[in-house]
N, C-alpha and C. Protein backbone atom coordinates (compact mmCIF):
# COMPACT_ATOMS: atom_id res chain seq x y z
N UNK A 1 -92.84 -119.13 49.10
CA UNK A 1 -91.94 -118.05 48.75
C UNK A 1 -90.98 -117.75 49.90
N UNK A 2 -89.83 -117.21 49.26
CA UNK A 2 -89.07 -116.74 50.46
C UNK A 2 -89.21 -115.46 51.33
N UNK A 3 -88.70 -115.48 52.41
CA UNK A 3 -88.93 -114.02 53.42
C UNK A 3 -87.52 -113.59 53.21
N UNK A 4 -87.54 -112.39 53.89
CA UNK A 4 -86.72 -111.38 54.11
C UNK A 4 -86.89 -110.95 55.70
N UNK A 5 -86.15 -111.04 56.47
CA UNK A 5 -85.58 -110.36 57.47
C UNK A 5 -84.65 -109.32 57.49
N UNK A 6 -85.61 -107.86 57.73
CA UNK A 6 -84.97 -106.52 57.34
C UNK A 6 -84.19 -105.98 58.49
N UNK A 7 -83.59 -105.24 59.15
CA UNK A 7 -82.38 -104.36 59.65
C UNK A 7 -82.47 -103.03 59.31
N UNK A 8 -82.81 -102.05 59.90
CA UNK A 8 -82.30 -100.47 59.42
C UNK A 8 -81.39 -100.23 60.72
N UNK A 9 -80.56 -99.66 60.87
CA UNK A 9 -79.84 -98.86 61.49
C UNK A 9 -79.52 -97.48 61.30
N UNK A 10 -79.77 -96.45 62.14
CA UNK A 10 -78.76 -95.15 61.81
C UNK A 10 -78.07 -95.07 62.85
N UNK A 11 -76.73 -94.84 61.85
CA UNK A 11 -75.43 -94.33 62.69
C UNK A 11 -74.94 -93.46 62.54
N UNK A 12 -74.47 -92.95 63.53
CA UNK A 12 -73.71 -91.14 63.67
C UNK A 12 -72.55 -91.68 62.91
N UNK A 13 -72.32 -90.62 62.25
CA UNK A 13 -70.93 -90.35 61.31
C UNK A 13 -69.84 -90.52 61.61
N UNK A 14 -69.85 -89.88 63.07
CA UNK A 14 -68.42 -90.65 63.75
C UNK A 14 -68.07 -92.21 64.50
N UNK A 15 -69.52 -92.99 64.26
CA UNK A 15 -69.27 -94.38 64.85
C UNK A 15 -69.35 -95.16 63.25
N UNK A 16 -69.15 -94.72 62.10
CA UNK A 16 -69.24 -95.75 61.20
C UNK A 16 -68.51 -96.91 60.81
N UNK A 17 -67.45 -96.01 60.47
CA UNK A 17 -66.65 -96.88 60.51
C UNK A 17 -65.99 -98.11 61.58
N UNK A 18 -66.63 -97.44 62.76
CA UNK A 18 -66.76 -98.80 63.52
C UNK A 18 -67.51 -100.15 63.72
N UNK A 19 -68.84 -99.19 63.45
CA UNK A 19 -70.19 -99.90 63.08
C UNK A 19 -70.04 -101.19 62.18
N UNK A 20 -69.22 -100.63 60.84
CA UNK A 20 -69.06 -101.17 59.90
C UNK A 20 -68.05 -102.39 59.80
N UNK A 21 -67.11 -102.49 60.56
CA UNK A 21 -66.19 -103.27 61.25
C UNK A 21 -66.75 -104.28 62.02
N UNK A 22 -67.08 -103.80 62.93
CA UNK A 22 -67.81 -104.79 64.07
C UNK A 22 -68.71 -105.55 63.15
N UNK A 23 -70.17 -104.72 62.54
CA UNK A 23 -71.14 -105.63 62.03
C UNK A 23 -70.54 -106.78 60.69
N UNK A 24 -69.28 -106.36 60.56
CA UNK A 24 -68.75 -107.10 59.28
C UNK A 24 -67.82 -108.52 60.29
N UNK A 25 -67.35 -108.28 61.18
CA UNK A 25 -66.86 -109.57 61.37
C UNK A 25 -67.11 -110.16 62.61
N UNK A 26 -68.53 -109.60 63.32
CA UNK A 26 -68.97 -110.27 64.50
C UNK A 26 -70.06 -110.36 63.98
N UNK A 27 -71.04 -109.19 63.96
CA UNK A 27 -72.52 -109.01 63.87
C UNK A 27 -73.57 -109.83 63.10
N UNK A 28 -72.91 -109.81 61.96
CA UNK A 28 -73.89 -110.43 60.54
C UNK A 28 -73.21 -112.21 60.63
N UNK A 29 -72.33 -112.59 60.87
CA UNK A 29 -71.88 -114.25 61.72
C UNK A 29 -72.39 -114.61 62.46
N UNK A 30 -72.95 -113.77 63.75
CA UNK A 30 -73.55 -114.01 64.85
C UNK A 30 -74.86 -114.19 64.29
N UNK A 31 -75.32 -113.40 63.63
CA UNK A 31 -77.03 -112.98 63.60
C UNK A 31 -77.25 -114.73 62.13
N UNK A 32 -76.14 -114.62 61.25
CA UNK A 32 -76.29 -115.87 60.30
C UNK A 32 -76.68 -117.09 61.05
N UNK A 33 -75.44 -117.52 61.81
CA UNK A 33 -76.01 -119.00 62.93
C UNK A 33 -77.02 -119.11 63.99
N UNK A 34 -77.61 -117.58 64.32
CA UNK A 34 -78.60 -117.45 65.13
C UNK A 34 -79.47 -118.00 64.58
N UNK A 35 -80.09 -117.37 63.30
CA UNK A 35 -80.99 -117.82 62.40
C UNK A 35 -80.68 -118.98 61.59
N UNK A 36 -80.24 -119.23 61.42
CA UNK A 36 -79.83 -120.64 60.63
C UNK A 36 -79.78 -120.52 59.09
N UNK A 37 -79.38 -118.70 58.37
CA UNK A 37 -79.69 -118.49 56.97
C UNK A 37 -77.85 -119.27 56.80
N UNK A 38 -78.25 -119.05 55.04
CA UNK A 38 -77.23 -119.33 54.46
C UNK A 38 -76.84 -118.09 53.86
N UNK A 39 -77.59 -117.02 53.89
CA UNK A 39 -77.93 -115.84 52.30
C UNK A 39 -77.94 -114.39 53.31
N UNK A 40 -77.16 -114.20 53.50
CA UNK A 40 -77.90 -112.76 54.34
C UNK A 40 -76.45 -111.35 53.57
N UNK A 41 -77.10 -109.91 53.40
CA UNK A 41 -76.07 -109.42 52.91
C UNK A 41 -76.56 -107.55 53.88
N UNK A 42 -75.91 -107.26 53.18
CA UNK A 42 -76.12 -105.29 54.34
C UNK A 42 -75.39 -104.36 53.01
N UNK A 43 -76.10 -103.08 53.33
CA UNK A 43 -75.75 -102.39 52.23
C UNK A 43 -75.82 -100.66 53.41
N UNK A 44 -74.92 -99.97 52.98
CA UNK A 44 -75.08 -99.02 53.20
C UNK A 44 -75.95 -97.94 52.26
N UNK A 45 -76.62 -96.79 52.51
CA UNK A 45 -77.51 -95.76 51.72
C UNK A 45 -76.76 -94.93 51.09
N UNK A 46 -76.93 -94.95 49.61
CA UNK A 46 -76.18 -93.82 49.38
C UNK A 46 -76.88 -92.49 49.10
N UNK A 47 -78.31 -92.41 49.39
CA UNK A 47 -78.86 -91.56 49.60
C UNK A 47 -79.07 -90.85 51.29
N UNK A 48 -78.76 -91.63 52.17
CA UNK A 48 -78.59 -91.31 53.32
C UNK A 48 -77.64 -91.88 53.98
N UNK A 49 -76.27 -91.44 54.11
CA UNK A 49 -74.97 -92.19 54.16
C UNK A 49 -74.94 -92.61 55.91
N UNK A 50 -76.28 -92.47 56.68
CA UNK A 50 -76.11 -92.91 58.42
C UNK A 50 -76.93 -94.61 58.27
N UNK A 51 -77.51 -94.44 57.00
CA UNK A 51 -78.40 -95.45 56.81
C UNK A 51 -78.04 -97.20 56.71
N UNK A 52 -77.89 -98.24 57.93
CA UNK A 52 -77.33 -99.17 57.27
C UNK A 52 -78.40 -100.15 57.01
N UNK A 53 -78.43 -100.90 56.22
CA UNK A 53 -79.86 -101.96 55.89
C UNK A 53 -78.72 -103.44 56.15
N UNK A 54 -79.34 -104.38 56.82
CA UNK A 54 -79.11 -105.64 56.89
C UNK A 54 -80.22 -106.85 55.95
N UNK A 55 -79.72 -107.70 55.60
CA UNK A 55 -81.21 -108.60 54.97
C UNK A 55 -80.75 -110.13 55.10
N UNK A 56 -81.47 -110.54 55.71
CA UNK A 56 -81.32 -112.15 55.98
C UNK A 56 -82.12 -112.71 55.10
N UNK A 57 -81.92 -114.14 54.35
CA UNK A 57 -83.16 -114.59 53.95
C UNK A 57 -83.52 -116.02 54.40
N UNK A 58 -84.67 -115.74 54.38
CA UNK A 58 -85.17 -117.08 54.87
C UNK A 58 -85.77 -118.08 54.07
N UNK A 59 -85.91 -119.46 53.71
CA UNK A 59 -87.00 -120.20 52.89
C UNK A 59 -88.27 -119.82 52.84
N UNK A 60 -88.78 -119.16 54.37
CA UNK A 60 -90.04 -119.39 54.47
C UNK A 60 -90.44 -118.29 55.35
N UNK A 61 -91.79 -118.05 54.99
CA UNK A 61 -92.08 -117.09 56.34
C UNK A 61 -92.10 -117.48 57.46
N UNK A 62 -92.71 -118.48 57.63
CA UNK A 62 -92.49 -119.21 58.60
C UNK A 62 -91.61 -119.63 59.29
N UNK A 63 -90.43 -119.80 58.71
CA UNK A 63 -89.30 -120.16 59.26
C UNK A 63 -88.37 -118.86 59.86
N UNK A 64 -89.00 -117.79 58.81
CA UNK A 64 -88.42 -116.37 59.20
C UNK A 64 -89.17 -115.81 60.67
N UNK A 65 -90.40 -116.41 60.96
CA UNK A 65 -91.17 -115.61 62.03
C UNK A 65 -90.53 -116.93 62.92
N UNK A 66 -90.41 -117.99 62.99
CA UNK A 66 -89.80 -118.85 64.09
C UNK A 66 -88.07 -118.83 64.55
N UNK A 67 -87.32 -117.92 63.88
CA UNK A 67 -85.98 -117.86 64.04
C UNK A 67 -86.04 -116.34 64.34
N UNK A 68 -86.89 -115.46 64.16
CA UNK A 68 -86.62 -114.04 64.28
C UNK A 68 -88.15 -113.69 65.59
N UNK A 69 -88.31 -114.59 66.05
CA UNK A 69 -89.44 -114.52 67.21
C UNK A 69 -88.41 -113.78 68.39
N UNK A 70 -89.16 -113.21 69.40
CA UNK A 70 -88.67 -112.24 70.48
C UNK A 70 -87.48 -113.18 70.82
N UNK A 71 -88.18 -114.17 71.46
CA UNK A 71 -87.32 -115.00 72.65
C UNK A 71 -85.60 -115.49 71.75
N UNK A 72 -86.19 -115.31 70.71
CA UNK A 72 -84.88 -116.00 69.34
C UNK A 72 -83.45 -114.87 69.32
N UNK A 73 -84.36 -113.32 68.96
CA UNK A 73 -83.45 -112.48 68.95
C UNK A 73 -83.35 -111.30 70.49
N UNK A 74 -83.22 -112.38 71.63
CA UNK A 74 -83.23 -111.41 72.71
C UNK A 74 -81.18 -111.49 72.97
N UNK A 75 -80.48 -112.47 72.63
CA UNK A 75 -79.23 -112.05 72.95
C UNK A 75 -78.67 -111.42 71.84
N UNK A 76 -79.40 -111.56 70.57
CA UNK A 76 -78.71 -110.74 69.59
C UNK A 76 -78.68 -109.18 69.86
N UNK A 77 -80.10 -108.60 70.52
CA UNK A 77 -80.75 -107.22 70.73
C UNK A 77 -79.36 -106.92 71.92
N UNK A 78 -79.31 -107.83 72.80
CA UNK A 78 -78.48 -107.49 74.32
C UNK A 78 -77.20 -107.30 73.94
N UNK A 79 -76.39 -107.80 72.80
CA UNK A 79 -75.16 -107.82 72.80
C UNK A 79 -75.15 -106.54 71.54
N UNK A 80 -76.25 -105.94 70.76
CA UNK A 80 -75.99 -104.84 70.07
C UNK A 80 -76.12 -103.71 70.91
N UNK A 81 -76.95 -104.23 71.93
CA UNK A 81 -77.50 -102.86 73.06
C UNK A 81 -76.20 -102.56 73.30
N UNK A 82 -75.09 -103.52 74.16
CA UNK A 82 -73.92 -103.99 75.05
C UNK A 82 -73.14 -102.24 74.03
N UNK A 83 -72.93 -103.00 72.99
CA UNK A 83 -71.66 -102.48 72.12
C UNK A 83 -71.80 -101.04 71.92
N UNK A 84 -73.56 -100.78 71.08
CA UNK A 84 -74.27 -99.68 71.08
C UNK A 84 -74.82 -98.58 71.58
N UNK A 85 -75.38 -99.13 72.52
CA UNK A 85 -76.13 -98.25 73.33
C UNK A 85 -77.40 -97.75 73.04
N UNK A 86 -77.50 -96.64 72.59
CA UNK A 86 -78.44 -95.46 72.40
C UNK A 86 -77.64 -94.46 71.16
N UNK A 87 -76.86 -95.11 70.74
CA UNK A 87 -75.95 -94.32 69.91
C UNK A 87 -76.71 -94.82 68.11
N UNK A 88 -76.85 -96.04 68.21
CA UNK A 88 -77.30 -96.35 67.04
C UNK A 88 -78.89 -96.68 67.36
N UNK A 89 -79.69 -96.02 66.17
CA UNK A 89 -81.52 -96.66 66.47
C UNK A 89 -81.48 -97.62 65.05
N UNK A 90 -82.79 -98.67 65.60
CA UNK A 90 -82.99 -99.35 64.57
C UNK A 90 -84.25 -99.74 64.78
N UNK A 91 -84.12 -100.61 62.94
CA UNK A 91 -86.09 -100.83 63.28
C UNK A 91 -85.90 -102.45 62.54
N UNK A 92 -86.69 -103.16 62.35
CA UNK A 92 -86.68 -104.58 62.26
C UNK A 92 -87.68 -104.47 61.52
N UNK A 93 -88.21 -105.23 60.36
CA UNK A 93 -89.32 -105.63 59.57
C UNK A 93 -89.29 -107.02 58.95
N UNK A 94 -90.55 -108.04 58.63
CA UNK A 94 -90.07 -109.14 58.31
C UNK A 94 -91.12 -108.81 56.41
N UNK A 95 -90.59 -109.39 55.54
CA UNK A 95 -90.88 -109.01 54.34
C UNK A 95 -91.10 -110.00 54.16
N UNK A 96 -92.52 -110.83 53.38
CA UNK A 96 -92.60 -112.06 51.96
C UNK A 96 -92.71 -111.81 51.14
N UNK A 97 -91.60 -112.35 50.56
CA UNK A 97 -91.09 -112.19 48.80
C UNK A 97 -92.65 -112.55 48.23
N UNK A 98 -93.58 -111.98 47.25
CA UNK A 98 -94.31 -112.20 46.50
C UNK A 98 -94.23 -112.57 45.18
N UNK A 99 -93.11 -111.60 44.45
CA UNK A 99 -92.88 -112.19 43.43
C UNK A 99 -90.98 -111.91 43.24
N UNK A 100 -90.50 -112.70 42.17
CA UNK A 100 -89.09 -112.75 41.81
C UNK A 100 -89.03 -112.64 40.18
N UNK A 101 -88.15 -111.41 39.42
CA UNK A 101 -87.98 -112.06 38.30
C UNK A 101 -86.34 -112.15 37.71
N UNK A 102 -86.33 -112.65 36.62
CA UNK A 102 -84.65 -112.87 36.77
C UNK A 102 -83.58 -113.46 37.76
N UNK A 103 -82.87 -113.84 37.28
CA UNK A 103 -81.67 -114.19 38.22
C UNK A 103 -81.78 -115.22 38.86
N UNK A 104 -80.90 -116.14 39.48
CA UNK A 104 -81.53 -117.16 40.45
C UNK A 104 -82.10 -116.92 41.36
């Protein structure tokens, strides 16, 4: 089955629209060839509008825990720290798809 490589972010209201910029034409490119996905997408909350979700996918768990291992995502973490700071928090989770229905 496939994995999921999760992303939360909250961002202050007044960095969004930057947030949203940056992660749209550096962030989610960078983090795609890091990992080697083909499939990765981000959604903002519309129940909590600071809320941003990222999702990579992977073939495999395995392949998701060997591309998203510490040593894998230590310049991705350094160059969000760089831009970020302490301004945006986030949390990381790795998900296996169990089941799928519909759709390809």
């Amino acid at each position: 089955m496939t994995a999921l490589f999760v992303v939360r972010a909250v961002v202050p209201a007044a960095d969004r629209a930057a947030f949203d910029a940056w992660y749209r034409r550096e962030h989610l490119p960078d983090a795609m060839r890091a990992f080697g996905v083909t499939k990765a997408w981000r959604a903002w909350s519309r129940t909590d509008a600071s809320v941003h979700t990222a999702f990579y996918e992977f073939d495999s768990v395995e392949a998701a825990e060997a591309a998203t291992a510490p040593e894998r995502l230590k310049a991705l973490v350094a160059e969000f720290d760089r831009v970020w700071g302490t301004r945006v928090t986030r949390s990381r989770d790795l998900l296996e798809v169990v089941e799928r229905q519909g759709g390809p």
